[in-house]
PDB file of N, CA and C in Angstrom:
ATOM      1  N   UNK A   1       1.691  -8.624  13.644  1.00  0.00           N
ATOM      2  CA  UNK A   1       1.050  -7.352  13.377  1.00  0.00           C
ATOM      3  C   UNK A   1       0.089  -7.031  14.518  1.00  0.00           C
ATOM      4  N   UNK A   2       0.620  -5.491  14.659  1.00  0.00           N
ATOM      5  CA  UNK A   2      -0.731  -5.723  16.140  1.00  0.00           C
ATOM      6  C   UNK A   2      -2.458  -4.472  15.259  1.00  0.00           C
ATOM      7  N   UNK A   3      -3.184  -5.559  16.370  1.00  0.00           N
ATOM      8  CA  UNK A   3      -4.380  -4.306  15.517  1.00  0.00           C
ATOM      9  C   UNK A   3      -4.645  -3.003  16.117  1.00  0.00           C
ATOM     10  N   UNK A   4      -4.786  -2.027  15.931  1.00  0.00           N
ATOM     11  CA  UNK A   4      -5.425  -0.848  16.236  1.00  0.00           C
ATOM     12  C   UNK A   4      -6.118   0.278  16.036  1.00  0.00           C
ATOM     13  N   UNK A   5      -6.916   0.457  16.876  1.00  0.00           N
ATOM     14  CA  UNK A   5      -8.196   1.439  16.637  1.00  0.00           C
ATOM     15  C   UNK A   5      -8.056   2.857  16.108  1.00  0.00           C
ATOM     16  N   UNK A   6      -7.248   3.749  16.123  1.00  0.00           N
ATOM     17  CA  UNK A   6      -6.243   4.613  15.525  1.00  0.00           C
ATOM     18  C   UNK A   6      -5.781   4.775  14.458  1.00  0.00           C
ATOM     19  N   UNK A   7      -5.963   4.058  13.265  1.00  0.00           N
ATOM     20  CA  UNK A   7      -4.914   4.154  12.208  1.00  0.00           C
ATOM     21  C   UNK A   7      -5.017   5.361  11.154  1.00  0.00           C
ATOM     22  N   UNK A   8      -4.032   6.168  11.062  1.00  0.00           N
ATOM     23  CA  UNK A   8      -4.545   7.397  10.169  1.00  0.00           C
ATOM     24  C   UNK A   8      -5.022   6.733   9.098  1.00  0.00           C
ATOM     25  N   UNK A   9      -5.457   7.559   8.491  1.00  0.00           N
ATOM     26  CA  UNK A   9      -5.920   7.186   6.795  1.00  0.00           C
ATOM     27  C   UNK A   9      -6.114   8.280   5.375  1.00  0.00           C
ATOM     28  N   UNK A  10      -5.990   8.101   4.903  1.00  0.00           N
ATOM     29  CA  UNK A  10      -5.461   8.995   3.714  1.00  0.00           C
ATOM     30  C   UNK A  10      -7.014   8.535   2.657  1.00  0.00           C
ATOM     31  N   UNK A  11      -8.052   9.007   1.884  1.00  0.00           N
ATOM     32  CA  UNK A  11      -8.762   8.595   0.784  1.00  0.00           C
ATOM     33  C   UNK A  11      -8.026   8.896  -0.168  1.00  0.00           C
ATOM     34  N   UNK A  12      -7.911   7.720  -1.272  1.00  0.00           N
ATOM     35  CA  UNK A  12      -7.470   8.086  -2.645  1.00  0.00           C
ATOM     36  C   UNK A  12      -7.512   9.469  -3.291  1.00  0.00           C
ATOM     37  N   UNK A  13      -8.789  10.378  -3.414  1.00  0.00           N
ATOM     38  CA  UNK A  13      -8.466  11.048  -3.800  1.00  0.00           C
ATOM     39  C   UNK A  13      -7.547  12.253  -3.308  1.00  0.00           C
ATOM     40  N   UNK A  14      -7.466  12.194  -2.696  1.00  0.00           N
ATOM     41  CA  UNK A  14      -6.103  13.314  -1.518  1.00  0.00           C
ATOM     42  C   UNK A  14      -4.384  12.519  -2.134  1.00  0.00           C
ATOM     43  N   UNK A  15      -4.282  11.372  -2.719  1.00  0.00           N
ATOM     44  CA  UNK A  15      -3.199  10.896  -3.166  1.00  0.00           C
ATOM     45  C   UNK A  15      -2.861  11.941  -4.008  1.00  0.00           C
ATOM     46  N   UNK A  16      -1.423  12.256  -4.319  1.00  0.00           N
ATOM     47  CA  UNK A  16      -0.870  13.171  -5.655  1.00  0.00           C
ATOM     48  C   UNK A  16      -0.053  12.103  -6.346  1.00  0.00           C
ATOM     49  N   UNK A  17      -0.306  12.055  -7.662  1.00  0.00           N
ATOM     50  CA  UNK A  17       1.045  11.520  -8.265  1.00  0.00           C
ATOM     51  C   UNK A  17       2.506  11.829  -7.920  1.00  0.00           C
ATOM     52  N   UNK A  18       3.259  10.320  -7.408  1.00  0.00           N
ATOM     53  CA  UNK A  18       4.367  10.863  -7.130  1.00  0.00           C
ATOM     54  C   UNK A  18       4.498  10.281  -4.881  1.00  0.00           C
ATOM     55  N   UNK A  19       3.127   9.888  -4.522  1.00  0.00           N
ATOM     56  CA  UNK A  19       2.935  10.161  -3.483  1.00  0.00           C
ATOM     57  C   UNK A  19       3.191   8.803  -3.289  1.00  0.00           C
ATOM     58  N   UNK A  20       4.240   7.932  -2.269  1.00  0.00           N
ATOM     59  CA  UNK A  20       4.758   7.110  -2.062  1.00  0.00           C
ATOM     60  C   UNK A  20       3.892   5.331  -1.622  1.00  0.00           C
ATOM     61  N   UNK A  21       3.653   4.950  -2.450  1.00  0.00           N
ATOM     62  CA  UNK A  21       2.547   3.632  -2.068  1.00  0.00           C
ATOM     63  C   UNK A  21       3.277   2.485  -1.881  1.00  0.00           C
ATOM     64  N   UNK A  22       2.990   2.258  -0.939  1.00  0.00           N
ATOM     65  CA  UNK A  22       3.376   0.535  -0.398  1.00  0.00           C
ATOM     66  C   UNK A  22       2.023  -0.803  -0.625  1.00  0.00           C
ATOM     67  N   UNK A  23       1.989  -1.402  -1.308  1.00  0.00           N
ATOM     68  CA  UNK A  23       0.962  -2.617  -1.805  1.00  0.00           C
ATOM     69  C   UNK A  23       1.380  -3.913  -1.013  1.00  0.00           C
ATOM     70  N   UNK A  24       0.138  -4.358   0.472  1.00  0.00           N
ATOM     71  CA  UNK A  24       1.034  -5.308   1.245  1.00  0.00           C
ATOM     72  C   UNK A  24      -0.387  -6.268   0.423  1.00  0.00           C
ATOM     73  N   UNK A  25      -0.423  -6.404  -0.656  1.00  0.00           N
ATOM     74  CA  UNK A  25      -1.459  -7.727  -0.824  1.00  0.00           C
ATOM     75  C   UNK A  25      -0.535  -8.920  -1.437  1.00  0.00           C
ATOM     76  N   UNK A  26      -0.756 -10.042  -1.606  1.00  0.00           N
ATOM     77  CA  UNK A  26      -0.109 -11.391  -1.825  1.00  0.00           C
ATOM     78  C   UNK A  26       0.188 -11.269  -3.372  1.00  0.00           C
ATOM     79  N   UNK A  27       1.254 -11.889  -3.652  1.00  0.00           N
ATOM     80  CA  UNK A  27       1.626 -11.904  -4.793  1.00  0.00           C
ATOM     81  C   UNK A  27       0.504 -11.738  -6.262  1.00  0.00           C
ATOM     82  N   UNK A  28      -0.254 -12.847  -6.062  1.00  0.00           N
ATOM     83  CA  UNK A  28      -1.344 -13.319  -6.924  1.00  0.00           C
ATOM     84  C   UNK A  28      -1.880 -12.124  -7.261  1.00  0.00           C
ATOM     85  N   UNK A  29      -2.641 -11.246  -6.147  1.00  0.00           N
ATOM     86  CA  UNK A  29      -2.974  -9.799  -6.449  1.00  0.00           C
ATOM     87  C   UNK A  29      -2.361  -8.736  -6.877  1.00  0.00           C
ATOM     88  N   UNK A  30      -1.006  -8.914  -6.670  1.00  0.00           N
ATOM     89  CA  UNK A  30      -0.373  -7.801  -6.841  1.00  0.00           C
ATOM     90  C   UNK A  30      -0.271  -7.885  -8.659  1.00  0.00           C
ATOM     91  N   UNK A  31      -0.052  -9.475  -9.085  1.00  0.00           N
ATOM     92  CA  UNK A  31       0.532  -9.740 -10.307  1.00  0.00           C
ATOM     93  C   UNK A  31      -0.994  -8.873 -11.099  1.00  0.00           C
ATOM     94  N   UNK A  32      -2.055  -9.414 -11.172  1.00  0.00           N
ATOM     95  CA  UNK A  32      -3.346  -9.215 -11.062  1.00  0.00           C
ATOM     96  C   UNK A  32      -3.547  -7.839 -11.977  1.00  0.00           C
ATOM     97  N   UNK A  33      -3.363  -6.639 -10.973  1.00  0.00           N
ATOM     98  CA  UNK A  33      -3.420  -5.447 -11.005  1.00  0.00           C
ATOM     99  C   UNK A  33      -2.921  -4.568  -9.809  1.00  0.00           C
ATOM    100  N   UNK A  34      -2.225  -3.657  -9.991  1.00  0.00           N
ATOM    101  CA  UNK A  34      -1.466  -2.422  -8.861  1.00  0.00           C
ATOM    102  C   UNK A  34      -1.183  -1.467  -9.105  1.00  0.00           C
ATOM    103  N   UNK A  35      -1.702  -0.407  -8.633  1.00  0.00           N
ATOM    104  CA  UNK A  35      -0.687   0.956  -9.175  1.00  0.00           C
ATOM    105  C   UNK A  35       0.568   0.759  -9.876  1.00  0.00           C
ATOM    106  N   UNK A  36       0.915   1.189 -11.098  1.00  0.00           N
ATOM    107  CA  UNK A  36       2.067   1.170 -11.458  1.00  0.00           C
ATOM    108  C   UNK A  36       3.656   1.872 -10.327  1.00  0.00           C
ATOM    109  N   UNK A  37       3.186   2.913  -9.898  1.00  0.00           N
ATOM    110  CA  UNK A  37       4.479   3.075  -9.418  1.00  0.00           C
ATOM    111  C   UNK A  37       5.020   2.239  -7.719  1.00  0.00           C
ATOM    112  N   UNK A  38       3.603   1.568  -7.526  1.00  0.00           N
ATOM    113  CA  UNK A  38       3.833   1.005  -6.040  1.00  0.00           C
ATOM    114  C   UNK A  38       5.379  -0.194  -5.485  1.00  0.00           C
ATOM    115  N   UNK A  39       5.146   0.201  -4.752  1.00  0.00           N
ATOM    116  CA  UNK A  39       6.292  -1.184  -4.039  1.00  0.00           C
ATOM    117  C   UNK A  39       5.494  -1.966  -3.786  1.00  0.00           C
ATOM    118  N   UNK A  40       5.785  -3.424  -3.834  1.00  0.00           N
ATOM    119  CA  UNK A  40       5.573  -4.210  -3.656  1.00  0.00           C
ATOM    120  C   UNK A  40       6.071  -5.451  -2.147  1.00  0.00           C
ATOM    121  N   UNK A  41       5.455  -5.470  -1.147  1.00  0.00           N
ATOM    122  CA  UNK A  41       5.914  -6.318  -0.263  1.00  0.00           C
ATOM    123  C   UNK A  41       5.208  -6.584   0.895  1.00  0.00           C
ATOM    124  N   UNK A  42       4.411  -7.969   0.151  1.00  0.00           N
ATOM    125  CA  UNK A  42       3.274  -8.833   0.709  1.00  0.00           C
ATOM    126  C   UNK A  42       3.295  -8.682   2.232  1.00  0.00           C
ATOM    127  N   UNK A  43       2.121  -8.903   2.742  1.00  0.00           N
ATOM    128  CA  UNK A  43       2.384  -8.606   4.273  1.00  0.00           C
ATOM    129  C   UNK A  43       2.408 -10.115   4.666  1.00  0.00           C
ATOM    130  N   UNK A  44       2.325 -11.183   4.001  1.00  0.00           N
ATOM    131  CA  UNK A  44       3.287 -12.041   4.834  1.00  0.00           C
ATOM    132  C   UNK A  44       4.281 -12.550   4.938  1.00  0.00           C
ATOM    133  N   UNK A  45       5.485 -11.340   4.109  1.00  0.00           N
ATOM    134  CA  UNK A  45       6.644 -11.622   3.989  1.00  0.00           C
ATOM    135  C   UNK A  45       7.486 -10.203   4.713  1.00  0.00           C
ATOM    136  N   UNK A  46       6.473  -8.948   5.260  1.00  0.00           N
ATOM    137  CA  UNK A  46       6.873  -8.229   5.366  1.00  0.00           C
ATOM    138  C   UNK A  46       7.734  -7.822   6.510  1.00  0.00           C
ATOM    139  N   UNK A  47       7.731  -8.357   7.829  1.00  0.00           N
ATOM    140  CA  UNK A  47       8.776  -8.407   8.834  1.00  0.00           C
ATOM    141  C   UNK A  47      10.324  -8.824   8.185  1.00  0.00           C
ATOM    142  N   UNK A  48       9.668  -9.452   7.388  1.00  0.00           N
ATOM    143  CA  UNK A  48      11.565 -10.242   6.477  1.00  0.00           C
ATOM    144  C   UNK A  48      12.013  -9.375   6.052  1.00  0.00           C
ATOM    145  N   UNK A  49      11.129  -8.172   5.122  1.00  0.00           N
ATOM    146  CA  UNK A  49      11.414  -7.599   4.276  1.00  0.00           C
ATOM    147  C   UNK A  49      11.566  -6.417   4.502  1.00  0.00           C
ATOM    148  N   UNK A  50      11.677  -5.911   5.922  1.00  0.00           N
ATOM    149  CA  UNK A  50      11.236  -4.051   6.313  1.00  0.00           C
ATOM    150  C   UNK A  50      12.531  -3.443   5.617  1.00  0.00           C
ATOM    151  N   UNK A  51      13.680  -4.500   5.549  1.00  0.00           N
ATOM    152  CA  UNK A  51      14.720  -3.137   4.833  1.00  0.00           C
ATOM    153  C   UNK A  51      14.188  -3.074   3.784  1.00  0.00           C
ATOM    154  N   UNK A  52      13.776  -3.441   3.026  1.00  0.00           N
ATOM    155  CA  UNK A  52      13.531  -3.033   1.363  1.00  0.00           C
ATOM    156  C   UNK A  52      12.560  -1.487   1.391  1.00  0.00           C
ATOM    157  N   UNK A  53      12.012  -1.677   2.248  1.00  0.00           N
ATOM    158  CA  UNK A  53      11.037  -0.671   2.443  1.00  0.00           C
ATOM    159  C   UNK A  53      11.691   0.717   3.032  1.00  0.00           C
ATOM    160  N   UNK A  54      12.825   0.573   3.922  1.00  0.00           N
ATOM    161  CA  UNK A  54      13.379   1.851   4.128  1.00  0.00           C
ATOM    162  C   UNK A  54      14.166   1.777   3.623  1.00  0.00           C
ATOM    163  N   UNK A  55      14.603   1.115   2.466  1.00  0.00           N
ATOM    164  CA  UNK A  55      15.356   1.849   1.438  1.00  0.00           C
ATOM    165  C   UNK A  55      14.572   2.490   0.408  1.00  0.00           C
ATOM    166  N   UNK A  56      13.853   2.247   0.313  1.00  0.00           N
ATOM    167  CA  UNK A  56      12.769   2.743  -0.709  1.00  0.00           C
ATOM    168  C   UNK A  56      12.128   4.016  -0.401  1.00  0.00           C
ATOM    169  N   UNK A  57      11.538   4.028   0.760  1.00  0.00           N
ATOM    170  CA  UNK A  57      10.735   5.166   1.214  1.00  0.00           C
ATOM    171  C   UNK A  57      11.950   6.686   1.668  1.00  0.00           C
ATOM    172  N   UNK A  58      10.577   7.343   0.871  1.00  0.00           N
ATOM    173  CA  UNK A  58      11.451   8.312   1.113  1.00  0.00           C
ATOM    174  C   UNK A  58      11.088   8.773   2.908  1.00  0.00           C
ATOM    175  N   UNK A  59      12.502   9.906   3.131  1.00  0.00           N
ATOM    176  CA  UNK A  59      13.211   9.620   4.442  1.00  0.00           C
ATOM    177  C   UNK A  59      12.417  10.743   4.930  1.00  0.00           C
ATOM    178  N   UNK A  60      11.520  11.808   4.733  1.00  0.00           N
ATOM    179  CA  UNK A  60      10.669  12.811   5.345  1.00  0.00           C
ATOM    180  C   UNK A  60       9.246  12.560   4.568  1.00  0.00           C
ATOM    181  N   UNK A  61       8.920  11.599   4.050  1.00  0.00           N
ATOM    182  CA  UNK A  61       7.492  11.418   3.096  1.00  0.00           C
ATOM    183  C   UNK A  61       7.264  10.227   4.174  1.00  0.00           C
ATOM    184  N   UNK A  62       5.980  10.197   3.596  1.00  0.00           N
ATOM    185  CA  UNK A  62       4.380   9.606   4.440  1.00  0.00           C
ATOM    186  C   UNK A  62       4.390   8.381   4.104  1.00  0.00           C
ATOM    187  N   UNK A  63       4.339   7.126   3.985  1.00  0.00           N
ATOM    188  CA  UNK A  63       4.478   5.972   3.677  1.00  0.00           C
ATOM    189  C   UNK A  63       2.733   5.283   3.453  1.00  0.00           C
ATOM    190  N   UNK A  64       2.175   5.563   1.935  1.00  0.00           N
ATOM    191  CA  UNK A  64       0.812   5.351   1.951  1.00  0.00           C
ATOM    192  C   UNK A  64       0.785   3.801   2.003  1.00  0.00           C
ATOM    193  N   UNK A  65      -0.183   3.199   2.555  1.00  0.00           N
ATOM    194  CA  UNK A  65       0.021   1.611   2.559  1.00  0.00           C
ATOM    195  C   UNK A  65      -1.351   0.857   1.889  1.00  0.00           C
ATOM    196  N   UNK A  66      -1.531   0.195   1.137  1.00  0.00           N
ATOM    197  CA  UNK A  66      -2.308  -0.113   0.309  1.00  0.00           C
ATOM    198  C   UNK A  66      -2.622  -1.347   0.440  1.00  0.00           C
ATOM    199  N   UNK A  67      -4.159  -2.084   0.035  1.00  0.00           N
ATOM    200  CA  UNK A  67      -4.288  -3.722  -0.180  1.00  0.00           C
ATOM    201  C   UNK A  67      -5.677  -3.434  -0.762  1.00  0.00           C
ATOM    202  N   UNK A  68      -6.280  -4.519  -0.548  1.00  0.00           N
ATOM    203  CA  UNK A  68      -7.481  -4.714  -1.072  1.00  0.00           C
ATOM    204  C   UNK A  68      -8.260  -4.131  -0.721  1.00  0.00           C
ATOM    205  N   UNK A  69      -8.572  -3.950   0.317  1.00  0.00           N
ATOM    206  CA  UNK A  69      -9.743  -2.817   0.836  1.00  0.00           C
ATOM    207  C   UNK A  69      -9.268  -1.937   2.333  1.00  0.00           C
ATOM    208  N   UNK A  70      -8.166  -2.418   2.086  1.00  0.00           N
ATOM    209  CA  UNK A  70      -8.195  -1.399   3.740  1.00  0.00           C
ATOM    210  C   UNK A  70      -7.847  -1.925   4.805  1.00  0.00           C
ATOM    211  N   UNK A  71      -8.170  -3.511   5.372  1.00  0.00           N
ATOM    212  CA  UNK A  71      -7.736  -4.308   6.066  1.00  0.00           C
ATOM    213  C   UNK A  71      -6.381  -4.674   6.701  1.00  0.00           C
ATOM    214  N   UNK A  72      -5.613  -4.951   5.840  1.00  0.00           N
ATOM    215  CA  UNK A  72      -4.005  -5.515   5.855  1.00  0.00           C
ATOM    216  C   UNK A  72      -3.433  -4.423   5.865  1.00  0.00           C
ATOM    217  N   UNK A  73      -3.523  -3.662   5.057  1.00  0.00           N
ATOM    218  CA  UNK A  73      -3.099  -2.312   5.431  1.00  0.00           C
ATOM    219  C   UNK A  73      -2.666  -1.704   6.564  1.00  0.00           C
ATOM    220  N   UNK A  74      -4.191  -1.282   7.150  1.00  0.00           N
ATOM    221  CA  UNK A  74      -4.030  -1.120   8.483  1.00  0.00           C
ATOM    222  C   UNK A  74      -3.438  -1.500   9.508  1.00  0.00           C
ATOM    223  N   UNK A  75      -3.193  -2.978   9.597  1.00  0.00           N
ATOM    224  CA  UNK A  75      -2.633  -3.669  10.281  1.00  0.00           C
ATOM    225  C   UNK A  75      -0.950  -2.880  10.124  1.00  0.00           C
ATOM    226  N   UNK A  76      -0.453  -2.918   8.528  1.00  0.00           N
ATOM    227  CA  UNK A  76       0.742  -2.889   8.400  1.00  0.00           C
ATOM    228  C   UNK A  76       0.913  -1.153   8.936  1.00  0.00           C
ATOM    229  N   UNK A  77       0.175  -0.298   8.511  1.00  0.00           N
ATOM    230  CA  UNK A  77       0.629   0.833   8.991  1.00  0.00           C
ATOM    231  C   UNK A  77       0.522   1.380  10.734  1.00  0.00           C
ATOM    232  N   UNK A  78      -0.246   0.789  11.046  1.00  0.00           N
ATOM    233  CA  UNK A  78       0.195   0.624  12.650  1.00  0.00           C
ATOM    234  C   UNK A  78       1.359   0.036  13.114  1.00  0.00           C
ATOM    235  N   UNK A  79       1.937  -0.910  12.592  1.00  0.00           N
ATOM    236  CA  UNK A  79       3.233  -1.543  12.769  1.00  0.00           C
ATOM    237  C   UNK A  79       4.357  -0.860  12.294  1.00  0.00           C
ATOM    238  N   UNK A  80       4.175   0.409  11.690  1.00  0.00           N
ATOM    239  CA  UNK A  80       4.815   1.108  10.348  1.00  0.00           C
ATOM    240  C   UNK A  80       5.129   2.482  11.528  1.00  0.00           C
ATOM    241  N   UNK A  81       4.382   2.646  12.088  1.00  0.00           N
ATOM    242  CA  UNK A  81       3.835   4.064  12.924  1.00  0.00           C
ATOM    243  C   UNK A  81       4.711   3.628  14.320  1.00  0.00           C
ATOM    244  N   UNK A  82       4.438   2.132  15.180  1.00  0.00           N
ATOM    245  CA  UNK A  82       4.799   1.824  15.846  1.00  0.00           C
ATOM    246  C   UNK A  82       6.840   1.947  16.079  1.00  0.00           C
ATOM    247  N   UNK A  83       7.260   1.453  14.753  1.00  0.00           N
ATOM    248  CA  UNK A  83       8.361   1.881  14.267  1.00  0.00           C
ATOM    249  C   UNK A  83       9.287   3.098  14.393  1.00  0.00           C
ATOM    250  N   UNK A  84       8.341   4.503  14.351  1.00  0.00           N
ATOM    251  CA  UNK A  84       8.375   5.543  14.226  1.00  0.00           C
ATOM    252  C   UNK A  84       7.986   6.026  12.513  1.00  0.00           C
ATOM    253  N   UNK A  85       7.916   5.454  12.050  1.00  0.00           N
ATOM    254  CA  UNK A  85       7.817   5.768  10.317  1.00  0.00           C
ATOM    255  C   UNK A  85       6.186   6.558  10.335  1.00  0.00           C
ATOM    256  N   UNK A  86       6.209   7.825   9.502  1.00  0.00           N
ATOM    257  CA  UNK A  86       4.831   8.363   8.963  1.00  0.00           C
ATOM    258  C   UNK A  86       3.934   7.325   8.080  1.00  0.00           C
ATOM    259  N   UNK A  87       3.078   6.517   9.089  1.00  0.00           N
ATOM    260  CA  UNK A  87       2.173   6.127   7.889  1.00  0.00           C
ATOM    261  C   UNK A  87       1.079   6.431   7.912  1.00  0.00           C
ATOM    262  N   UNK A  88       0.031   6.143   6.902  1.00  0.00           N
ATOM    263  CA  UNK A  88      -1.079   5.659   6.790  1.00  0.00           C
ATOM    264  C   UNK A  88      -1.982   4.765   5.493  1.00  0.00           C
ATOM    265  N   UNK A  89      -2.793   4.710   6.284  1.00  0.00           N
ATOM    266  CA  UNK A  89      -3.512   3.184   5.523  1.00  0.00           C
ATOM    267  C   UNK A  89      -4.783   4.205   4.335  1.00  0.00           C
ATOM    268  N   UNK A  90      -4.451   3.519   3.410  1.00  0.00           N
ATOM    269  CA  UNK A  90      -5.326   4.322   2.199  1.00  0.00           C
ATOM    270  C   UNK A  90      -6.805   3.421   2.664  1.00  0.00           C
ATOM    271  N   UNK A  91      -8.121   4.644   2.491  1.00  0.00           N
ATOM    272  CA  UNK A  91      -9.009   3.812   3.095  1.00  0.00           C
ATOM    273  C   UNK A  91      -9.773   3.601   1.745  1.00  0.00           C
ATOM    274  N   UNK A  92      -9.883   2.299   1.740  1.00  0.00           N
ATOM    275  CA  UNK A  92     -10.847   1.645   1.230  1.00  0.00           C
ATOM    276  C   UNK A  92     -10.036   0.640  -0.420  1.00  0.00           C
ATOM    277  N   UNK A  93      -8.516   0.698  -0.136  1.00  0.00           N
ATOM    278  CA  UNK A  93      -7.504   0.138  -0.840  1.00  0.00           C
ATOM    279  C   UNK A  93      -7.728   0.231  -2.420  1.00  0.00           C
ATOM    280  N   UNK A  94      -7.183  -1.043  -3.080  1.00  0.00           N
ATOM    281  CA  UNK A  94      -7.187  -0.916  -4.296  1.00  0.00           C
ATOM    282  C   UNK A  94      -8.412  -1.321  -4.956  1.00  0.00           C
ATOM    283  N   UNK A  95      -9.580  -1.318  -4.338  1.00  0.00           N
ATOM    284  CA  UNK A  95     -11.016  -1.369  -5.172  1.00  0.00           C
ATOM    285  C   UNK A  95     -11.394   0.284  -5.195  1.00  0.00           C
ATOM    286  N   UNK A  96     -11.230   1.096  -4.075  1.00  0.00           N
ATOM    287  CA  UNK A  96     -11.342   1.996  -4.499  1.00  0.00           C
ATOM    288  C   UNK A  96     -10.410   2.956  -4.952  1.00  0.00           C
ATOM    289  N   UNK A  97      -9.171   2.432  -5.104  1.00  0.00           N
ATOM    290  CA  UNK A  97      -8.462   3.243  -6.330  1.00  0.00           C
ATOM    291  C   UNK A  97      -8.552   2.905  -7.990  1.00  0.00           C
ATOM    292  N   UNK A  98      -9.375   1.480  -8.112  1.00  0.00           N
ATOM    293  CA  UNK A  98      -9.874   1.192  -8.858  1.00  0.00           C
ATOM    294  C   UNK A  98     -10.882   1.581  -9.897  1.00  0.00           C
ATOM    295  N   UNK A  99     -11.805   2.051  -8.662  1.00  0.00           N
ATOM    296  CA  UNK A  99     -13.571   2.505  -8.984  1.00  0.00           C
ATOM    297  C   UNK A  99     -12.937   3.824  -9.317  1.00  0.00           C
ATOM    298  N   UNK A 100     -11.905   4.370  -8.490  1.00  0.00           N
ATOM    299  CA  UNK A 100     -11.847   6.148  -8.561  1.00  0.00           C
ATOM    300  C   UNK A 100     -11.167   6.482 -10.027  1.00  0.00           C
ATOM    301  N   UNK A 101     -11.014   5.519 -10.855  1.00  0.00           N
ATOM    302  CA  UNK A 101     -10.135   5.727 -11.938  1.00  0.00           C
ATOM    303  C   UNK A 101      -9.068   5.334 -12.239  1.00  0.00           C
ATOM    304  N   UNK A 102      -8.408   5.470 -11.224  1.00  0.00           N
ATOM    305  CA  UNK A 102      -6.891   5.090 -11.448  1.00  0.00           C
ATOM    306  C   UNK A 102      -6.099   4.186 -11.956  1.00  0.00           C
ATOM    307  N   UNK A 103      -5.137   4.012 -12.562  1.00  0.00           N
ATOM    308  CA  UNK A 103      -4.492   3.103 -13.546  1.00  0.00           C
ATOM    309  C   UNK A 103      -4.542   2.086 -12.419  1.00  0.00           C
ATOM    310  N   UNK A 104      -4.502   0.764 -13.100  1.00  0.00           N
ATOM    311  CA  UNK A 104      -3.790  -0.189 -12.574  1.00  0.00           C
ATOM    312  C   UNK A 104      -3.742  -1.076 -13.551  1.00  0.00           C
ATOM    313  N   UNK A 105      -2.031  -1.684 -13.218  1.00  0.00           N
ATOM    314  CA  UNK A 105      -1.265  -2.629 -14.677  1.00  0.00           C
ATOM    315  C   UNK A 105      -1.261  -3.896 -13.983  1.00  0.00           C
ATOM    316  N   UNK A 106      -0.908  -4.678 -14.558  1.00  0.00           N
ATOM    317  CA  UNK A 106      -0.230  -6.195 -14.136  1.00  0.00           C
ATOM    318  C   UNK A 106       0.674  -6.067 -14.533  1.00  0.00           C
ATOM    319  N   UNK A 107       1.437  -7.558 -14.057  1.00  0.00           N
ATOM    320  CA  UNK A 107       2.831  -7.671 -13.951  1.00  0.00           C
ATOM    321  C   UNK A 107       3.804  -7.328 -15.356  1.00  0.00           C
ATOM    322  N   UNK A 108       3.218  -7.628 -16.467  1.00  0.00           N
ATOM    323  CA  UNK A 108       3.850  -6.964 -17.697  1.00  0.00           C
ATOM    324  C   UNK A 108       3.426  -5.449 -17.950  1.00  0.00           C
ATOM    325  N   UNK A 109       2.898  -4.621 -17.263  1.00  0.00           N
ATOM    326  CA  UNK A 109       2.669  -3.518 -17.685  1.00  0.00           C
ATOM    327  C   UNK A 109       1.225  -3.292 -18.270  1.00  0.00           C
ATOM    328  N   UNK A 110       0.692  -4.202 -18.176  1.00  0.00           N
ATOM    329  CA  UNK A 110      -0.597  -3.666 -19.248  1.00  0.00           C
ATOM    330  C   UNK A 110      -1.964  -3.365 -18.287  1.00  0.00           C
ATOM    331  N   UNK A 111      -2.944  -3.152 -19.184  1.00  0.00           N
ATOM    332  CA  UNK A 111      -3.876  -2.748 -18.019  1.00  0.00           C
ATOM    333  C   UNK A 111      -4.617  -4.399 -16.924  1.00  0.00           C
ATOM    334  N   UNK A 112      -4.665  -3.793 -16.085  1.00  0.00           N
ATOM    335  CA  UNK A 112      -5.197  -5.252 -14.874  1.00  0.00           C
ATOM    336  C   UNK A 112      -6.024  -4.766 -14.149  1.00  0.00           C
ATOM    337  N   UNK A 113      -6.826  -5.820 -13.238  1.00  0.00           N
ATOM    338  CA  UNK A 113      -7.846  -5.674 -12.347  1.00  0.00           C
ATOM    339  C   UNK A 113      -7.774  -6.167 -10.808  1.00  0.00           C
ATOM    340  N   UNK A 114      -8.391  -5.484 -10.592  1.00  0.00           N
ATOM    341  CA  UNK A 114      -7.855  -5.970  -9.227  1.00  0.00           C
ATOM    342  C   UNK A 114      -8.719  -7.133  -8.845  1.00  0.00           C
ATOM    343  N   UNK A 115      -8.064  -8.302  -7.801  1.00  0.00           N
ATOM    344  CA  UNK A 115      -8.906  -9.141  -7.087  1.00  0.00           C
ATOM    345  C   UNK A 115      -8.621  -9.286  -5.564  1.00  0.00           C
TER     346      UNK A 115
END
């Protein structure tokens, strides 16, 4: 992953339902609590995994990229951008989609928290 000073960024509240989220945090977290409709694919599995992701993403939409606070993210949506793919890194991740209200389930569906 390379780092860079550049990375667009999107704040939660500018998200619409419906608006395409990628969650690169480690399993443990993801199980935890996550947006319900997110993809899932840890960023240290994610070079393995980039097809899953362009099959998934839609093919003229923005690719929002999500983690714990903003960090990993970034990383991944610079690598995402580098690609050619529309991304950006949601700033301030899933604590503040957390604080802002927003659902988040664990792995059976029910309500979860983030760590």
């Amino acid at each position: 992953m390379v780092f860079g000073s550049q990375v667009p960024t999107v704040v939660v509240d500018d998200l619409a339902s419906g608006d395409f989220l990628l969650d690169v945090r480690e399993d443990e977290e993801w199980q935890a609590g996550h947006a319900a409709d997110a993809l899932h694919i840890p960023m240290s599995d994610f070079v393995a995994r980039y097809g899953e992701l362009t099959e998934a993403a839609p093919q003229d939409g923005t690719v929002n990229v999500i983690c714990r606070s903003g960090g990993r993210s970034a990383q991944v949506a610079m690598y995402l951008i580098q690609q050619g793919i529309d991304a950006v890194n949601v700033d301030g991740g899933m604590q503040v989609w957390e604080a802002s209200g927003r659902p988040v389930v664990d792995e059976k569906g029910q309500p979860g928290t983030v760590i």
